[in-house]
PDB file of N, CA and C in Angstrom:
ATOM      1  N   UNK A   1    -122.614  37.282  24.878  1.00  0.00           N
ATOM      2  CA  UNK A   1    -123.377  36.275  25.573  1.00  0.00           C
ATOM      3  C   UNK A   1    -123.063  36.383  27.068  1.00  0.00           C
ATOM      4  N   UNK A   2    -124.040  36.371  27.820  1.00  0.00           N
ATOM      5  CA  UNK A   2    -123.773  36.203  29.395  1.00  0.00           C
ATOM      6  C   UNK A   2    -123.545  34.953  30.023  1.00  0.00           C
ATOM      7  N   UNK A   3    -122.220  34.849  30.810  1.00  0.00           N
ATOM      8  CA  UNK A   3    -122.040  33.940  31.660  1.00  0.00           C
ATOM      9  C   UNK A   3    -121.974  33.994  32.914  1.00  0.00           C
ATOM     10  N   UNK A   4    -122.175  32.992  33.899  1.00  0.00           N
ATOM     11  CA  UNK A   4    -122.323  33.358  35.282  1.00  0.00           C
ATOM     12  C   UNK A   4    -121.281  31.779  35.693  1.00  0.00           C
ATOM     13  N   UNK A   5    -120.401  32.415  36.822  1.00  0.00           N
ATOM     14  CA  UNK A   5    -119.801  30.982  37.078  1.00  0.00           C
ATOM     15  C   UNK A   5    -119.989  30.752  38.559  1.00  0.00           C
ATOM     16  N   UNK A   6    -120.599  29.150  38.858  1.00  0.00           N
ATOM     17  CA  UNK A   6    -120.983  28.796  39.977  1.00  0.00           C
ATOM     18  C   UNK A   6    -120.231  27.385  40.565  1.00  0.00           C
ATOM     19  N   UNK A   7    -119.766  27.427  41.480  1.00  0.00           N
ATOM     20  CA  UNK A   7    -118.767  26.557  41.852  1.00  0.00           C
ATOM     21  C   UNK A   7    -117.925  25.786  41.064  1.00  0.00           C
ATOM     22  N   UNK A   8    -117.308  26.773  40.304  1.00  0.00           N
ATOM     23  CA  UNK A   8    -115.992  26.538  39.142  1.00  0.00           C
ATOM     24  C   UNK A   8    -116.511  26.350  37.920  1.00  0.00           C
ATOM     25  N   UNK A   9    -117.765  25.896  38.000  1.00  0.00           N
ATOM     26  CA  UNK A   9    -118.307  25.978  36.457  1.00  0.00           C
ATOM     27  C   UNK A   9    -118.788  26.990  35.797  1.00  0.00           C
ATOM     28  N   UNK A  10    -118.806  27.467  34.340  1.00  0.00           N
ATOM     29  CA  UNK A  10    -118.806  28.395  33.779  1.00  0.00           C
ATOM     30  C   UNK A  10    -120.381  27.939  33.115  1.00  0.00           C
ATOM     31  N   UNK A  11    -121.401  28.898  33.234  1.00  0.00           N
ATOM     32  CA  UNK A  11    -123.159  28.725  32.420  1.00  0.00           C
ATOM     33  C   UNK A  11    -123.102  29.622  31.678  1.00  0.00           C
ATOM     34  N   UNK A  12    -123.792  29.421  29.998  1.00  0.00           N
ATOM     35  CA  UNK A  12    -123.760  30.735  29.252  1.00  0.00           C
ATOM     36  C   UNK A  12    -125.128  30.168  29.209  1.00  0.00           C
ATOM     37  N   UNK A  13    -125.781  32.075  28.715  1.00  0.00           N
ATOM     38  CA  UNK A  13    -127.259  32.362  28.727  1.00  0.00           C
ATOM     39  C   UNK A  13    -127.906  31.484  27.246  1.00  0.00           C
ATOM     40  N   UNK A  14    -129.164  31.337  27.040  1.00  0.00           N
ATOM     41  CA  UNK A  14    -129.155  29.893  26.017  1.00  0.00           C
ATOM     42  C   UNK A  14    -129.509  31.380  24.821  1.00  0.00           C
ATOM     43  N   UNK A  15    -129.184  32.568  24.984  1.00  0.00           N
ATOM     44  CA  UNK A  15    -129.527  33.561  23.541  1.00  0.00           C
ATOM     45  C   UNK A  15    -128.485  34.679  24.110  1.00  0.00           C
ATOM     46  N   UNK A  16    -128.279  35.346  22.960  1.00  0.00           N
ATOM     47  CA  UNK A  16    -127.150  36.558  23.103  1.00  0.00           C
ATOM     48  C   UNK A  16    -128.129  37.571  23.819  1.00  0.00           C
ATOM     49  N   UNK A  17    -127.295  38.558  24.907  1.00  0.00           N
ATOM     50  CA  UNK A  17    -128.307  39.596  25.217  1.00  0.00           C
ATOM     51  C   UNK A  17    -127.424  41.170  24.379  1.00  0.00           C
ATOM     52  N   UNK A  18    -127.860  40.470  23.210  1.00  0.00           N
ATOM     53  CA  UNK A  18    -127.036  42.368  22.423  1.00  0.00           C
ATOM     54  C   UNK A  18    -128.532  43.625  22.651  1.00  0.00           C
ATOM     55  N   UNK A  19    -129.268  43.797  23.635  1.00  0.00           N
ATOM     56  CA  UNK A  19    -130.073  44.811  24.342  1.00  0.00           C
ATOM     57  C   UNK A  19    -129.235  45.643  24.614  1.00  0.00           C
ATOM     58  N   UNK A  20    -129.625  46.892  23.647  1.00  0.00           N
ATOM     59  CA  UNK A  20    -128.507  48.013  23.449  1.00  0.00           C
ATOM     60  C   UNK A  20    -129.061  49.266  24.685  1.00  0.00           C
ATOM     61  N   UNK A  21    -130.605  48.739  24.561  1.00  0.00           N
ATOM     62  CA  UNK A  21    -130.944  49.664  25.266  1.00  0.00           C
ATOM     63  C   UNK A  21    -132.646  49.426  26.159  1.00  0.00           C
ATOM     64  N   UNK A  22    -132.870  49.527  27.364  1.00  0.00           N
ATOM     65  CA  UNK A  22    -133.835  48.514  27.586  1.00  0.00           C
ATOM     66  C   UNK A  22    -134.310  49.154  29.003  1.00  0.00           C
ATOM     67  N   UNK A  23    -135.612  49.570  28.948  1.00  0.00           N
ATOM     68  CA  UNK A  23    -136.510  50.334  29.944  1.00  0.00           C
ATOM     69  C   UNK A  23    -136.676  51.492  30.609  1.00  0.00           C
ATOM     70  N   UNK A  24    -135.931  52.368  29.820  1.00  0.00           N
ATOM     71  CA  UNK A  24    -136.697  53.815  30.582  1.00  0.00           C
ATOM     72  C   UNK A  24    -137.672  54.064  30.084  1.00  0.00           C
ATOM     73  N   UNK A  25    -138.359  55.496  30.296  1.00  0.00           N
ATOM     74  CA  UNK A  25    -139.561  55.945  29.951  1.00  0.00           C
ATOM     75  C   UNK A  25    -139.075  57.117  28.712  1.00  0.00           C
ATOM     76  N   UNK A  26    -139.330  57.384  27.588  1.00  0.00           N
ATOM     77  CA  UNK A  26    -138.992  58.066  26.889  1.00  0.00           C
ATOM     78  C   UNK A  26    -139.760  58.582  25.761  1.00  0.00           C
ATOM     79  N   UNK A  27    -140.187  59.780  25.224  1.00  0.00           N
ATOM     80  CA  UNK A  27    -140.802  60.158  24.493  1.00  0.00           C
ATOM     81  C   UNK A  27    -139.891  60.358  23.171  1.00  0.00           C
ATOM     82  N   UNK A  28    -140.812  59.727  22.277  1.00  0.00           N
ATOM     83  CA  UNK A  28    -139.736  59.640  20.760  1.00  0.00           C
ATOM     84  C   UNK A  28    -140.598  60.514  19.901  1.00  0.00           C
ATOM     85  N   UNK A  29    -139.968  61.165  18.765  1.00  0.00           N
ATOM     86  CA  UNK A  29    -139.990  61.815  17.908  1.00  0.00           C
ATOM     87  C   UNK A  29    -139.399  60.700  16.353  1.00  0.00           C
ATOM     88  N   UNK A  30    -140.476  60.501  15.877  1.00  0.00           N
ATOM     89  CA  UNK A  30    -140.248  59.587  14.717  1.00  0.00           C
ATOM     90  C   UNK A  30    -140.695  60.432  13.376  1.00  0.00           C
ATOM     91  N   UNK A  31    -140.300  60.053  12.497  1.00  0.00           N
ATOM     92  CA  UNK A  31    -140.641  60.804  11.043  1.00  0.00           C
ATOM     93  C   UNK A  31    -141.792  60.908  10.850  1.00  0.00           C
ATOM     94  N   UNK A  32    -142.061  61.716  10.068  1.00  0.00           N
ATOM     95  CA  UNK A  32    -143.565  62.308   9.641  1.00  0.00           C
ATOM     96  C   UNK A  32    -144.630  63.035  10.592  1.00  0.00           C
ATOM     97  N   UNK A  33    -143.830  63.182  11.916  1.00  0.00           N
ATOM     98  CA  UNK A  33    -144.153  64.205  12.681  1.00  0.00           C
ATOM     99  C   UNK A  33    -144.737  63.344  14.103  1.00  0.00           C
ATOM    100  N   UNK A  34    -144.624  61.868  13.979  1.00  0.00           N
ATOM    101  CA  UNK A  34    -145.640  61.005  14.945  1.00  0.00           C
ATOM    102  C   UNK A  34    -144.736  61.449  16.431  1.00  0.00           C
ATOM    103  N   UNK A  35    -145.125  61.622  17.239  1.00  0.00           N
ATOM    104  CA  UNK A  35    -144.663  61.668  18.648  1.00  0.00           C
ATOM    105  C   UNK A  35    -145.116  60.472  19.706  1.00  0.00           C
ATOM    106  N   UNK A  36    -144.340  59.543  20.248  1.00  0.00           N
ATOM    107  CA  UNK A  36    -145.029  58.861  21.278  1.00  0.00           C
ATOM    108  C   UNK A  36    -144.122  58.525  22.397  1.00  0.00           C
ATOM    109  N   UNK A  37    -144.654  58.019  23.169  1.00  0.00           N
ATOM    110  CA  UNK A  37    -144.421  57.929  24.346  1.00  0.00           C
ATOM    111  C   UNK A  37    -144.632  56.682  25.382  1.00  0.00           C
ATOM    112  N   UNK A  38    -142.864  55.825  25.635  1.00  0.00           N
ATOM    113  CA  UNK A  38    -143.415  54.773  26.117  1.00  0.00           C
ATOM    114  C   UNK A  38    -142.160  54.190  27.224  1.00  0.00           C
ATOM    115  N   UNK A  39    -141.715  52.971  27.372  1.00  0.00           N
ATOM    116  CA  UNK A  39    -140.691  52.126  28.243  1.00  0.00           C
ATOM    117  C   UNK A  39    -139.870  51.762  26.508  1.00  0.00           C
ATOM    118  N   UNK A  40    -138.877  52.282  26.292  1.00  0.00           N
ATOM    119  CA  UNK A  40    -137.973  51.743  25.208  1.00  0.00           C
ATOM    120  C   UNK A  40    -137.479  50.677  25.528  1.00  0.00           C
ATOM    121  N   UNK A  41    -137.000  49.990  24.352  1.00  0.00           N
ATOM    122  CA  UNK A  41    -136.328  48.988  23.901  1.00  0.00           C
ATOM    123  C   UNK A  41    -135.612  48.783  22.496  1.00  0.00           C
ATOM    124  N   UNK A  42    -134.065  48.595  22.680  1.00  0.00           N
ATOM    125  CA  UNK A  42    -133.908  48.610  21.573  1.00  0.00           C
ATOM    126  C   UNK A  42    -133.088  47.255  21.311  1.00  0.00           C
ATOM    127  N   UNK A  43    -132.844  46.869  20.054  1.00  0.00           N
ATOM    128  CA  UNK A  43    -131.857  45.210  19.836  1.00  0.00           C
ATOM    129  C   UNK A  43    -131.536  45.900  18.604  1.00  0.00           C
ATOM    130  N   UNK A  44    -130.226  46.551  18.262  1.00  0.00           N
ATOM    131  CA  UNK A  44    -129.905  46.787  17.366  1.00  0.00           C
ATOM    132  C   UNK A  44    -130.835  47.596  16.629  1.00  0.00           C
ATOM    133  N   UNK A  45    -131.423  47.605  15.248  1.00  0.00           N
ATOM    134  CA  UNK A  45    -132.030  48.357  14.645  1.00  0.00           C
ATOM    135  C   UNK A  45    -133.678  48.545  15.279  1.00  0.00           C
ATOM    136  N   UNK A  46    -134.102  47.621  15.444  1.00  0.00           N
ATOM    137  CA  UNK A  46    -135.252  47.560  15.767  1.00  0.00           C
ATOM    138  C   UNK A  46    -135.335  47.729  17.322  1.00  0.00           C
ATOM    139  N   UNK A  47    -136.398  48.707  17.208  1.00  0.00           N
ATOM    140  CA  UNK A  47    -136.943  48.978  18.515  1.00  0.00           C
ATOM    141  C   UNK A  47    -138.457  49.212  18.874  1.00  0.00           C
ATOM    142  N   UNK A  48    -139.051  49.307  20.095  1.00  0.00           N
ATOM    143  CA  UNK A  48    -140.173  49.181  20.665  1.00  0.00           C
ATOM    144  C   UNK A  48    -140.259  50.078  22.123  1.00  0.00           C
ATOM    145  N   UNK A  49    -141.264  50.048  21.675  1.00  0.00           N
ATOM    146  CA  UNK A  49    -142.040  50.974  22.947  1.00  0.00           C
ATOM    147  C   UNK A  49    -142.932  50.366  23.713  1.00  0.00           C
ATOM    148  N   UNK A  50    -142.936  49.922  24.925  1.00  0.00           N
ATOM    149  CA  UNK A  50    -143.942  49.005  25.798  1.00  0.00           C
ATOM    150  C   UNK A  50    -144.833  50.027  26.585  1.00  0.00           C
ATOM    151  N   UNK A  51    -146.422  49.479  26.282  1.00  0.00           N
ATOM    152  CA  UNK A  51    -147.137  50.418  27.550  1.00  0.00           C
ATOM    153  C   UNK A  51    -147.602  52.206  26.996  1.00  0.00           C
ATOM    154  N   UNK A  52    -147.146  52.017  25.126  1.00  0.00           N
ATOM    155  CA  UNK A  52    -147.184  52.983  24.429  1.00  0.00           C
ATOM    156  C   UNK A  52    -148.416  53.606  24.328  1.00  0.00           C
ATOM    157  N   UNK A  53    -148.146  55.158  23.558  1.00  0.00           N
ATOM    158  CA  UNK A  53    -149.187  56.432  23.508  1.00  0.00           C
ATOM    159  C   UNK A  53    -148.605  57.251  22.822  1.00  0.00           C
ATOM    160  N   UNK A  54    -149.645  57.647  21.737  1.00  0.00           N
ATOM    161  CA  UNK A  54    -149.229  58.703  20.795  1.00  0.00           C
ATOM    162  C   UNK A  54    -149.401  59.954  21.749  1.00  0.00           C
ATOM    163  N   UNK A  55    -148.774  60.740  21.434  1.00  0.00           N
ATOM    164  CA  UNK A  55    -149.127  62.156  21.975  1.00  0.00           C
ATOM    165  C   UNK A  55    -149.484  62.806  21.115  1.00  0.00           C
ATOM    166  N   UNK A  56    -150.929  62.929  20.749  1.00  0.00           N
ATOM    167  CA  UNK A  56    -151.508  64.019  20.006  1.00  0.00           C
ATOM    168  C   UNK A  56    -151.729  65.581  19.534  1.00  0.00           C
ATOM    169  N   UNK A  57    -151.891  65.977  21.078  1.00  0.00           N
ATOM    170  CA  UNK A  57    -151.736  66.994  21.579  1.00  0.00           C
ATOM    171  C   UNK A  57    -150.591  67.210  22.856  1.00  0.00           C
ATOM    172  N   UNK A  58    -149.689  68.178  22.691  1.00  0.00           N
ATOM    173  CA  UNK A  58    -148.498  68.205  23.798  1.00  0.00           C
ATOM    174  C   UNK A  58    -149.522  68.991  24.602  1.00  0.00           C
ATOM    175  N   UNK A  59    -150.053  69.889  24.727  1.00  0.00           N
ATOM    176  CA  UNK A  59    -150.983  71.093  25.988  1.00  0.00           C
ATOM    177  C   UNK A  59    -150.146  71.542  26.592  1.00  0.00           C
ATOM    178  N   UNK A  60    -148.641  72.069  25.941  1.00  0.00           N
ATOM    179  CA  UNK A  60    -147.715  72.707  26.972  1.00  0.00           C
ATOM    180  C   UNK A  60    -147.816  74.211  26.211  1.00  0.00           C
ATOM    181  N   UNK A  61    -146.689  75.246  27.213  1.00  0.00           N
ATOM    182  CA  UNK A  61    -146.558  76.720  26.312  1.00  0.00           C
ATOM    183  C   UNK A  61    -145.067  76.097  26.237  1.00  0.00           C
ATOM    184  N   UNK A  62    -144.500  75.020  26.773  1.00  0.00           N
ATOM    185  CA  UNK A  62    -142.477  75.469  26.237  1.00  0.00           C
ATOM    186  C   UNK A  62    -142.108  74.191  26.081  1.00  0.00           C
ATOM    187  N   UNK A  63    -143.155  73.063  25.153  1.00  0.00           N
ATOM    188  CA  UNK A  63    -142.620  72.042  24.570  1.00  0.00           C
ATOM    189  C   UNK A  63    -142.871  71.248  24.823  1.00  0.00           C
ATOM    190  N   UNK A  64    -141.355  70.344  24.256  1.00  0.00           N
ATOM    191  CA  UNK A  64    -141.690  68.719  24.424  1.00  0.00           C
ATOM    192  C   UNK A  64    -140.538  68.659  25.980  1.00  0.00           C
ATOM    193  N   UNK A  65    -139.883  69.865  26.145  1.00  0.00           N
ATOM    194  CA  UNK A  65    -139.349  69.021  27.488  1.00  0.00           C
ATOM    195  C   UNK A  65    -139.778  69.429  28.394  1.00  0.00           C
ATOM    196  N   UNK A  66    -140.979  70.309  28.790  1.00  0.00           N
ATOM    197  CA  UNK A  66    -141.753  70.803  29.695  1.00  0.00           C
ATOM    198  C   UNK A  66    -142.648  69.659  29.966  1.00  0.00           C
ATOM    199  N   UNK A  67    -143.503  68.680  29.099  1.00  0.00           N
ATOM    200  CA  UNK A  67    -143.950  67.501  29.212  1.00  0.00           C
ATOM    201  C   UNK A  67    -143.120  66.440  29.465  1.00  0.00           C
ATOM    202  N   UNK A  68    -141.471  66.572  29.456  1.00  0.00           N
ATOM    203  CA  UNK A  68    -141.302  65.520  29.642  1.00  0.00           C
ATOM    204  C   UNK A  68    -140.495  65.785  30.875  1.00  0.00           C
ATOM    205  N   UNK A  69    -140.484  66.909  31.878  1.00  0.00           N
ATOM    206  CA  UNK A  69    -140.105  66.508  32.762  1.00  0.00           C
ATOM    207  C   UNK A  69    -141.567  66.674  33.806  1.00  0.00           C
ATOM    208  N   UNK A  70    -142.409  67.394  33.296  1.00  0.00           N
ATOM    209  CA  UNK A  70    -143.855  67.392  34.437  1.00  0.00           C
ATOM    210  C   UNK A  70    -144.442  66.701  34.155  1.00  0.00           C
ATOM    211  N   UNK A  71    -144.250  65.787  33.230  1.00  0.00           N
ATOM    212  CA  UNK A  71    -145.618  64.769  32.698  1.00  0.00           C
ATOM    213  C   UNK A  71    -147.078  65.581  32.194  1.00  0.00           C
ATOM    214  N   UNK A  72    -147.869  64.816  31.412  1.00  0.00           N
ATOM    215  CA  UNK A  72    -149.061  65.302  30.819  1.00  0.00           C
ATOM    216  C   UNK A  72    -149.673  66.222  31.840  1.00  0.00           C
ATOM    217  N   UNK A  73    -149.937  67.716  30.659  1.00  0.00           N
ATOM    218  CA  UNK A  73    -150.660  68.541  31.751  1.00  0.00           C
ATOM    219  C   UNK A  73    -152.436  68.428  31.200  1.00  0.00           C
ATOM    220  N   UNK A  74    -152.911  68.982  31.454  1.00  0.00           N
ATOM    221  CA  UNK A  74    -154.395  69.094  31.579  1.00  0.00           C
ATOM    222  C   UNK A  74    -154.721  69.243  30.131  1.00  0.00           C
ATOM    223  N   UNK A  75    -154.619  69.895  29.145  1.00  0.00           N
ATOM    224  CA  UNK A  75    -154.521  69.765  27.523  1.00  0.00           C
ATOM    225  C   UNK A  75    -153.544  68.576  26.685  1.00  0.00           C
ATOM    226  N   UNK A  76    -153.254  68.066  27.680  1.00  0.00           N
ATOM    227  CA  UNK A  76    -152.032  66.667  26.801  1.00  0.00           C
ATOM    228  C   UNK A  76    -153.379  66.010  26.394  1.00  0.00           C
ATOM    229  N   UNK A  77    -152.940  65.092  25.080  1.00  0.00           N
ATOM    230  CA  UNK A  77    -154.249  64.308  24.536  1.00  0.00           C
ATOM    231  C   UNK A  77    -152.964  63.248  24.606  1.00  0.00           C
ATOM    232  N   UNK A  78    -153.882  61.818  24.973  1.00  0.00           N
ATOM    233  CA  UNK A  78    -152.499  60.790  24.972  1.00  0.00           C
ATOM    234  C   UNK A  78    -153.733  59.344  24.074  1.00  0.00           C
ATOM    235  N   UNK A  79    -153.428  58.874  22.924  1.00  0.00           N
ATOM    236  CA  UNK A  79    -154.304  57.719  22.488  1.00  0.00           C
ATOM    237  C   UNK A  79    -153.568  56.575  22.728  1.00  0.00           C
ATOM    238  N   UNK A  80    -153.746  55.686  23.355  1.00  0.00           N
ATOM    239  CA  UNK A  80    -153.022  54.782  23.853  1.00  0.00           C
ATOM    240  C   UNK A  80    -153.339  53.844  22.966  1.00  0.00           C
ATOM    241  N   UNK A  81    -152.180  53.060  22.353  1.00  0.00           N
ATOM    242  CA  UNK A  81    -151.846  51.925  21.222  1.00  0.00           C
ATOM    243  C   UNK A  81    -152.001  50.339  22.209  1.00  0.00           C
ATOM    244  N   UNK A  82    -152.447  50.347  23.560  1.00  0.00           N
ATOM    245  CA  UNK A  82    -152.698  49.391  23.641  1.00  0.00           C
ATOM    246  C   UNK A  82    -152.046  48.264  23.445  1.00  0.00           C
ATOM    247  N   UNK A  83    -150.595  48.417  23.629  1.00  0.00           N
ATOM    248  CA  UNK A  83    -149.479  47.796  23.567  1.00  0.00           C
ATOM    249  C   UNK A  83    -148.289  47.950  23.330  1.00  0.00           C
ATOM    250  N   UNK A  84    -147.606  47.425  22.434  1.00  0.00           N
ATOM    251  CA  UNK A  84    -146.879  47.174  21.696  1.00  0.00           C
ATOM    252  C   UNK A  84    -146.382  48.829  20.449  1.00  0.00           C
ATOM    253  N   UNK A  85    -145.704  49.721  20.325  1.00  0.00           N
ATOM    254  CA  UNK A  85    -145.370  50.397  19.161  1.00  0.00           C
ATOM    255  C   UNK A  85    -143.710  49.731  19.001  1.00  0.00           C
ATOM    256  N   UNK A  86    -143.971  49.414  17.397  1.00  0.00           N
ATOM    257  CA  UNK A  86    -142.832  48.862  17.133  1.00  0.00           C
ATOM    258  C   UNK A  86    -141.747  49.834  15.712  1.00  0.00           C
ATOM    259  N   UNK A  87    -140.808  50.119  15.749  1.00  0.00           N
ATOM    260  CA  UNK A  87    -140.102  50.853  14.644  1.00  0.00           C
ATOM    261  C   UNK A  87    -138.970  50.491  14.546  1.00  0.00           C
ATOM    262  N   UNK A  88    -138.252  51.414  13.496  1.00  0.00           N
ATOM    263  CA  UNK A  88    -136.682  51.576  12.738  1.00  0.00           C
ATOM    264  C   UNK A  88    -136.224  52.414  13.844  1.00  0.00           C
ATOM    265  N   UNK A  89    -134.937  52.087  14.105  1.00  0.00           N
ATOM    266  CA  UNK A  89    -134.040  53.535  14.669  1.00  0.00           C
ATOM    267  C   UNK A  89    -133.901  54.117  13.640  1.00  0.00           C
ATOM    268  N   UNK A  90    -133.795  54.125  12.371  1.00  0.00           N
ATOM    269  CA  UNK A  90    -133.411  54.745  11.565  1.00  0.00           C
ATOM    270  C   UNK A  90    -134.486  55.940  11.434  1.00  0.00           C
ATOM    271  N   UNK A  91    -136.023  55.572  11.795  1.00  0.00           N
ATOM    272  CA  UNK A  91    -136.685  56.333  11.834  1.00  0.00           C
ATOM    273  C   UNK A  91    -136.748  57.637  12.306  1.00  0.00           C
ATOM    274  N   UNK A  92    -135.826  57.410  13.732  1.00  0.00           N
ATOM    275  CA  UNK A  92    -136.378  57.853  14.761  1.00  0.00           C
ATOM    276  C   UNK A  92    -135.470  59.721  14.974  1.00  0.00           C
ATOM    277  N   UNK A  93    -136.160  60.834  15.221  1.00  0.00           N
ATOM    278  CA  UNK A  93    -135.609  61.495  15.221  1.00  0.00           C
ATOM    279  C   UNK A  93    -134.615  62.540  16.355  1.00  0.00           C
ATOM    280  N   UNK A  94    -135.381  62.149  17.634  1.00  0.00           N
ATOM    281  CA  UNK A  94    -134.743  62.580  18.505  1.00  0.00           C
ATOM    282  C   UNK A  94    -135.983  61.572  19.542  1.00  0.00           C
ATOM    283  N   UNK A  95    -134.990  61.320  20.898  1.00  0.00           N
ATOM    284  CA  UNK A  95    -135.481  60.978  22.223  1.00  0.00           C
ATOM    285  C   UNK A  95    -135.261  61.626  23.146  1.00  0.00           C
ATOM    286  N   UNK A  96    -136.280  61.824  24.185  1.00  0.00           N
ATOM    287  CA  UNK A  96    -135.496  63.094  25.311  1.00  0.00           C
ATOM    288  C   UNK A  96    -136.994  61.736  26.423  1.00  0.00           C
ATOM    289  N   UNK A  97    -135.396  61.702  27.721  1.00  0.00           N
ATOM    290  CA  UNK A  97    -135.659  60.718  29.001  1.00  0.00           C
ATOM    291  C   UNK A  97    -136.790  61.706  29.343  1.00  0.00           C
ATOM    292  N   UNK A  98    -137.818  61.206  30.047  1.00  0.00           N
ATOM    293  CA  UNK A  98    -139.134  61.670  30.444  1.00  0.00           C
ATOM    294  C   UNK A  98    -139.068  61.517  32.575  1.00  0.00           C
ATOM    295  N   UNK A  99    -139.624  62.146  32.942  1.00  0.00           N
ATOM    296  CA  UNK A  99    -139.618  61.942  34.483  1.00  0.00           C
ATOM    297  C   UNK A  99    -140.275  60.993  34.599  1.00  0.00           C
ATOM    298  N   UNK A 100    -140.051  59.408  35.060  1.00  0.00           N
ATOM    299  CA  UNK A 100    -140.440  58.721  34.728  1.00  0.00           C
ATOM    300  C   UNK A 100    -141.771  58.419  36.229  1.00  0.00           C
ATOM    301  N   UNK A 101    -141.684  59.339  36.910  1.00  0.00           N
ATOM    302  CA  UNK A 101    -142.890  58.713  38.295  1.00  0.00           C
ATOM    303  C   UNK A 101    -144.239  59.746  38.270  1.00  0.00           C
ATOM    304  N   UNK A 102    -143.561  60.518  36.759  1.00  0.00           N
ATOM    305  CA  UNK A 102    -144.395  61.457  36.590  1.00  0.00           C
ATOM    306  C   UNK A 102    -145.700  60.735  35.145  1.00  0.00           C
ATOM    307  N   UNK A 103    -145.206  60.203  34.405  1.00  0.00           N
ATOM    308  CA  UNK A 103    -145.351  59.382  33.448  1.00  0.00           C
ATOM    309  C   UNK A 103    -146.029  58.106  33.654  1.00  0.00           C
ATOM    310  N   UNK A 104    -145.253  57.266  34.900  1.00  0.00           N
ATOM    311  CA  UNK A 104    -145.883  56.256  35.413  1.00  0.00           C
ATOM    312  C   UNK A 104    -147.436  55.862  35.479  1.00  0.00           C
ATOM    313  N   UNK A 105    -147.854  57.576  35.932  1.00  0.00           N
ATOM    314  CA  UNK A 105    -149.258  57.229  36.231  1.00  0.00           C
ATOM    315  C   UNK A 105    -150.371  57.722  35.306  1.00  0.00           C
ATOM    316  N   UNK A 106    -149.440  58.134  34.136  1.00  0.00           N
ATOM    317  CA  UNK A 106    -150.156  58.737  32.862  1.00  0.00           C
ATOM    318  C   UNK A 106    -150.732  57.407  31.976  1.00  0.00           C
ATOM    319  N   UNK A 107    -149.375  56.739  32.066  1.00  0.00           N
ATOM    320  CA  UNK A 107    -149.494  55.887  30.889  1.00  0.00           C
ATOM    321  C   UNK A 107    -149.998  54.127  31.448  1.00  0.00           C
TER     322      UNK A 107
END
């Protein structure tokens, strides 16, 4: 729980902040082959993707980290979920940090 102390008094926050992990830009690799791409968030098991997009098509020749440090090239297909993607970590199979000013203006 967060506290802040202001002229000798001690304030705790009115909810726990256990936010394990909370706003970069990151492209996930989830089971069954789904790829997307968003601002993470995680609270323990459950996590989310804000501002999310499947990546359909990568349009690279050397991957997923060639897209994720140049951002979508000219063959990237991106379907945007229009919000909210929500999952398991347990799902999830690998994350790799994305250039995020490159991304910015993709997504």
């Amino acid at each position: 729980m967060e506290t802040i102390e202001v002229n000798g008094k001690t304030y705790y926050s009115e909810k726990p902040t256990n936010t394990e992990y909370n706003g970069e830009y990151k492209i996930v690799v989830l089971q069954r082959g789904w790829v997307v791409v968003g601002i993470m968030e995680r609270e323990g098991s459950q996590c989310k993707l804000h501002n999310a997009a499947v990546i359909r098509n990568w349009g690279t020749k050397k991957g997923l980290g060639e897209l994720a440090e140049e951002g979508p090239k000219k063959d990237t297909i991106l379907d945007s979920c229009n919000g909210v993607v929500e999952f398991d970590y347990l799902t999830v199979v690998l994350t790799i940090a994305v250039n995020e000013a490159k991304w910015k203006r993709a997504l």
